[in-house]
Protein backbone atom coordinates (compact mmCIF):
# COMPACT_ATOMS: atom_id res chain seq x y z
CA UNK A 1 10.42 -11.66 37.61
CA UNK A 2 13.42 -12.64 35.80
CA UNK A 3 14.94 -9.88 33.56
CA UNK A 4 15.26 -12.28 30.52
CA UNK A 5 11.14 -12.87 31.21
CA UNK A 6 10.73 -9.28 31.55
CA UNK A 7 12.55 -8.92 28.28
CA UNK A 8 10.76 -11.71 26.11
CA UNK A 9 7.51 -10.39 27.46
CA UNK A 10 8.19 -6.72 26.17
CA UNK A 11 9.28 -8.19 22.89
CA UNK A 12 6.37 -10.11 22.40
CA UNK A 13 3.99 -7.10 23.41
CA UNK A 14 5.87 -4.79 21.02
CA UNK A 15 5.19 -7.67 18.66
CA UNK A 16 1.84 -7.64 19.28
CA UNK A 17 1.35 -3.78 19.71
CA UNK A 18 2.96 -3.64 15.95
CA UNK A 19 0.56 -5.98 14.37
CA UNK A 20 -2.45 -4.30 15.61
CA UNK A 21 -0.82 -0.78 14.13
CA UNK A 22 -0.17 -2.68 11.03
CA UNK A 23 -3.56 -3.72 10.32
CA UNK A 24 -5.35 -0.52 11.43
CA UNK A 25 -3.35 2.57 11.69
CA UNK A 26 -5.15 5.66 11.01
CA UNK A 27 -8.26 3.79 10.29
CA UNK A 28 -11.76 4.40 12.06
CA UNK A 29 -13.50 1.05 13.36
CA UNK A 30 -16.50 1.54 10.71
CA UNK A 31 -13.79 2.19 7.97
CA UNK A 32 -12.14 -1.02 8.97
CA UNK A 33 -15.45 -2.78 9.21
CA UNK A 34 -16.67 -1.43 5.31
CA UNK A 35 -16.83 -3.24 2.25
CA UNK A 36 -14.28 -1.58 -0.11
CA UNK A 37 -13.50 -2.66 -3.88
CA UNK A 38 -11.55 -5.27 -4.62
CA UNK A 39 -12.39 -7.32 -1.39
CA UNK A 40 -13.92 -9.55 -3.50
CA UNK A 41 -10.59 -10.57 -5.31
CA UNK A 42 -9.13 -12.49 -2.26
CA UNK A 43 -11.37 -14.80 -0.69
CA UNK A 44 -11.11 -15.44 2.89
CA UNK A 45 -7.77 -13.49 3.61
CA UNK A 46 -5.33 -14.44 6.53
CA UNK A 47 -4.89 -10.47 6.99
CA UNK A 48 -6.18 -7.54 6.08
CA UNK A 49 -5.30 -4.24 7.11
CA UNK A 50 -6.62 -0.91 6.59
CA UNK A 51 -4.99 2.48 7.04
CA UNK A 52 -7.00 5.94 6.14
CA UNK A 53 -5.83 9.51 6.35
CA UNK A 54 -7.88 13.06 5.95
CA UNK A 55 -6.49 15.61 3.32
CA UNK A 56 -6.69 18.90 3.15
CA UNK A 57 -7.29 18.51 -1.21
CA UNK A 58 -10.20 17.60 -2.99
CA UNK A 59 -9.43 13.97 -4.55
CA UNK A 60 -8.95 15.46 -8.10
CA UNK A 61 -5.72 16.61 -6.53
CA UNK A 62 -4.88 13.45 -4.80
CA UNK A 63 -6.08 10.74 -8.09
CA UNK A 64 -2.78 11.97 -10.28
CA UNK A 65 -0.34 11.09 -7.17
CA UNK A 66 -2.05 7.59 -7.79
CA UNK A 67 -1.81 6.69 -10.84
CA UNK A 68 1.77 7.75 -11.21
CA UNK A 69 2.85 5.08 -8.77
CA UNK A 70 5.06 1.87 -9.27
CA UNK A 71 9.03 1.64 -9.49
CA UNK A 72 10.31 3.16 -12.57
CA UNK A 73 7.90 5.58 -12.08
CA UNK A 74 6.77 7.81 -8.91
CA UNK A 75 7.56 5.02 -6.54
CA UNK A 76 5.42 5.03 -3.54
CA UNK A 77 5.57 8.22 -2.29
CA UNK A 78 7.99 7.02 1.41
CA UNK A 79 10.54 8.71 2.84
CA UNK A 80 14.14 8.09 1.67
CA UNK A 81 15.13 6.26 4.58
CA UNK A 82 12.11 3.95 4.52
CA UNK A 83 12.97 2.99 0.97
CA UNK A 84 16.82 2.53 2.35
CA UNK A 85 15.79 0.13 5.17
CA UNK A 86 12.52 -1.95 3.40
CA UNK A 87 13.02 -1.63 0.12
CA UNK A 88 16.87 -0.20 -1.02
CA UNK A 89 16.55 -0.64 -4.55
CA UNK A 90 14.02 1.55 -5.11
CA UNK A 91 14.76 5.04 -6.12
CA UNK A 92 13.61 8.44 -4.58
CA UNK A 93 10.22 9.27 -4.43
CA UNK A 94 8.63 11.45 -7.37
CA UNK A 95 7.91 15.22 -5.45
CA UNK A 96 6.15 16.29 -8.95
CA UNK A 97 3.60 15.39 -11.44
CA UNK A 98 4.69 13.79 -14.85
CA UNK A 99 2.19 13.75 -17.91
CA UNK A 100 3.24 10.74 -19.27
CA UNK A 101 2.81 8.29 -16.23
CA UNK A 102 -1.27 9.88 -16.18
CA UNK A 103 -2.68 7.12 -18.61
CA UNK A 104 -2.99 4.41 -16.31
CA UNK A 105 -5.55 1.76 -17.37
CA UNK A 106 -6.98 -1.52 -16.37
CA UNK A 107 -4.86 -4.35 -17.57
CA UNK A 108 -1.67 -2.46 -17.16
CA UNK A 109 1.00 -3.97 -14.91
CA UNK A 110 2.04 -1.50 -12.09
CA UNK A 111 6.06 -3.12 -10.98
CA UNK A 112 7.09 -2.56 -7.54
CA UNK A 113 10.61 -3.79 -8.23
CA UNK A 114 12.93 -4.44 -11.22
CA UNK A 115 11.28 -6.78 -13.99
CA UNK A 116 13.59 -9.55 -13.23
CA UNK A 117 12.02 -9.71 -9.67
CA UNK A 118 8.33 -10.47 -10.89
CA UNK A 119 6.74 -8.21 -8.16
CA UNK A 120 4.37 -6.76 -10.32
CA UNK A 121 0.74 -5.81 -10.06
CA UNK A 122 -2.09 -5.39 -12.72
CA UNK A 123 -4.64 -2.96 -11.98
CA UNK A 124 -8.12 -4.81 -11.79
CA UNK A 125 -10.27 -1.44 -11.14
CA UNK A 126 -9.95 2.22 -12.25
CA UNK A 127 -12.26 5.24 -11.52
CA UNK A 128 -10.65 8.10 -12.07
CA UNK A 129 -10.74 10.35 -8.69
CA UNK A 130 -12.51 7.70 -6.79
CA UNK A 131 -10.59 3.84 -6.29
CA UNK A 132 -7.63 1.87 -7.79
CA UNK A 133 -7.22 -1.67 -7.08
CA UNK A 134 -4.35 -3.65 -7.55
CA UNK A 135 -3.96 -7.24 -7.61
CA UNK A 136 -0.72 -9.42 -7.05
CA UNK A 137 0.43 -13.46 -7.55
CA UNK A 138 3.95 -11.85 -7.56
CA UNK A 139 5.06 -11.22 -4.37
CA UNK A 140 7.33 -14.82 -3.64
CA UNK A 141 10.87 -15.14 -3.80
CA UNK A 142 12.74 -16.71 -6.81
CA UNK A 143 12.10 -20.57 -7.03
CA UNK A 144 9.08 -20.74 -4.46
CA UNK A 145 6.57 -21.24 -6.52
CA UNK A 146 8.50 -24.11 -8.12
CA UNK A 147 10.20 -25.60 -4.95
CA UNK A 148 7.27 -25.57 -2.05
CA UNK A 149 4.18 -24.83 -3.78
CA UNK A 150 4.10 -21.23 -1.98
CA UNK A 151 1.38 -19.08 -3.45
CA UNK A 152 0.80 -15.09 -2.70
CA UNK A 153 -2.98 -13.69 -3.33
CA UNK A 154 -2.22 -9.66 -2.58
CA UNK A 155 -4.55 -6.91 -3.40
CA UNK A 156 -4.13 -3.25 -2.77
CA UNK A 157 -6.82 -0.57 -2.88
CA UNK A 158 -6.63 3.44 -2.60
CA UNK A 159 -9.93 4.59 -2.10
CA UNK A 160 -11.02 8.74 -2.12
CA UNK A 161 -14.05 9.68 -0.80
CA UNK A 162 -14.82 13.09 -0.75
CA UNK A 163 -15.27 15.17 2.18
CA UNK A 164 -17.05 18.68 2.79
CA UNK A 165 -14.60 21.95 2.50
CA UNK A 166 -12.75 20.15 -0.82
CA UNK A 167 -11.00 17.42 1.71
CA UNK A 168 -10.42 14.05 0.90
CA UNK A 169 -10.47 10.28 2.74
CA UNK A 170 -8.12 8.47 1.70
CA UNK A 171 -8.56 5.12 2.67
CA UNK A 172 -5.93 2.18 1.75
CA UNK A 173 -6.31 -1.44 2.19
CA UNK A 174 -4.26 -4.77 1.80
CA UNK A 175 -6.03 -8.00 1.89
CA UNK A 176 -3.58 -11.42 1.38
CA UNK A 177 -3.63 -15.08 1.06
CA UNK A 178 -0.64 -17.39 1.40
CA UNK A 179 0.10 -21.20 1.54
CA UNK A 180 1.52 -23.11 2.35
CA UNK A 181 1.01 -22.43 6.29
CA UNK A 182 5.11 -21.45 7.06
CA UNK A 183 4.73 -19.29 4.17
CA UNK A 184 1.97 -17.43 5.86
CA UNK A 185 3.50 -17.51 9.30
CA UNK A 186 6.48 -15.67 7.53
CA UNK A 187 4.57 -13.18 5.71
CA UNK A 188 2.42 -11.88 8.59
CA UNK A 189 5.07 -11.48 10.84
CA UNK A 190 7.62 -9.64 9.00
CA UNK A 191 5.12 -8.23 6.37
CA UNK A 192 2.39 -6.93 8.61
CA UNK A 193 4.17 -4.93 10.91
CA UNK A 194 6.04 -3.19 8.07
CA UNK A 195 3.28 -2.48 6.68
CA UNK A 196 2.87 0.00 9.49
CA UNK A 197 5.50 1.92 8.55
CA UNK A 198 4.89 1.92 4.44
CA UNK A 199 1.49 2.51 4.76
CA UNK A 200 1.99 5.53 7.25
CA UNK A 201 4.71 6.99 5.42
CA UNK A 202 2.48 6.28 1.90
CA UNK A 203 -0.56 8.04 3.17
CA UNK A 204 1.54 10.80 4.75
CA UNK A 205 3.42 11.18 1.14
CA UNK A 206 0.48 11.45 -1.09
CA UNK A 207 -1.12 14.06 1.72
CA UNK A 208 1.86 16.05 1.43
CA UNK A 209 1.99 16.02 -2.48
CA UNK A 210 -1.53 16.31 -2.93
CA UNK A 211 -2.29 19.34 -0.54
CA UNK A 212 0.38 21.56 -2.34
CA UNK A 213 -0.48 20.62 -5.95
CA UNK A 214 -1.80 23.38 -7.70
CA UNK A 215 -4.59 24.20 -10.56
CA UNK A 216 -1.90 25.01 -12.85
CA UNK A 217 0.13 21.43 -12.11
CA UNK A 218 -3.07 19.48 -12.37
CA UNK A 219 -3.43 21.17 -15.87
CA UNK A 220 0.16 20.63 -17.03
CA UNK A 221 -0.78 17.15 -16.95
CA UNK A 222 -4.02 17.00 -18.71
């Protein structure tokens, strides 16, 4: 075989090998396979993935990370050089509680960029300790809307369920719809395999946070 072959086949397995960890990463079959809130938001998605991680916290220690999340605020919990590859506007990831970013509600809007950038969500379901759901019609670049049409249907849902021993599942789940059709060809290749990495590096942040937060930091903020 040919050693450009050889190459352009490796590429297109590592491709392939990177979609499959972007869509499932850390997730069980049956957890993959389960009906989680907000599914019903996006109707017949062109991807969903789902990525879960076990903590060693009970989720009352894990819900504050949560709901603290969103630029401007705690960010999303990556490492610093994730943020400096994917997303390099962003600032540093919060490594403490605050009490004033606690009062999340339905209705807010959650940004996950600068305001000019319209990539905000607004959360469509809150229960404290157990699921947040956000929802997105955000995520194009300036002027697609207008120009092609292009339309993004993007929710995102953290879901705790409690384990014995005071441990936590923390499930987290991405379900989007795009048109038109180059629009989605885009997305899923560049977006889906990144999502490997942000969702990993997510999951891993909040475990970190959560399993060292203490009685007396969970009461500092109320």
């Amino acid at each position: 075989m040919r050693p450009a072959a050889v190459t352009a086949g490796a590429a297109v397995a590592g491709h392939v090998g990177l979609q499959w960890l972007g869509r499932t990463h850390g997730a069980t079959r049956e957890e993959r396979r389960r009906r989680l809130p907000g599914d019903d938001l996006v109707a017949a998605p062109q991807a969903t993935t789902t990525h879960a991680i076990t903590v060693d916290a009970p989720p009352e220690r894990v819900w504050p990370w949560l709901v603290q999340m969103g630029w401007g605020r705690a960010q999303w919990y990556t490492a610093r050089w994730v943020d400096l590859l994917l997303f390099p506007d962003n600032g540093p990831s919060a490594d403490h509680l605050v009490a004033e970013w606690q009062d999340l509600r339905v209705g807010d809007r959650v940004l996950d960029g600068s305001p000019e950038k319209h990539t905000g969500f607004v959360v469509r379901l809150l229960e404290p300790s157990r699921q947040l759901v956000l929802h997105s019609r955000e995520h194009l670049p300036p002027g697609w809307a207008e120009r092609y049409g292009a339309t993004i249907d993007w929710t995102w849902a953290f879901v705790l369920d409690r384990l014995p021993g005071d441990r936590t599942r923390f499930l987290l789940r991405s379900r989007l719809r795009l048109r038109p059709w180059w629009v989605e060809a885009l997305y899923l290749a560049v977006v889906v395999p990144a999502d490997f990495v942000m969702a990993r590096q997510m999951l891993r942040g909040v475990r970190t946070r959560a399993e060292a937060t203490t009685a007396g930091d969970l009461a500092a903020v109320g």
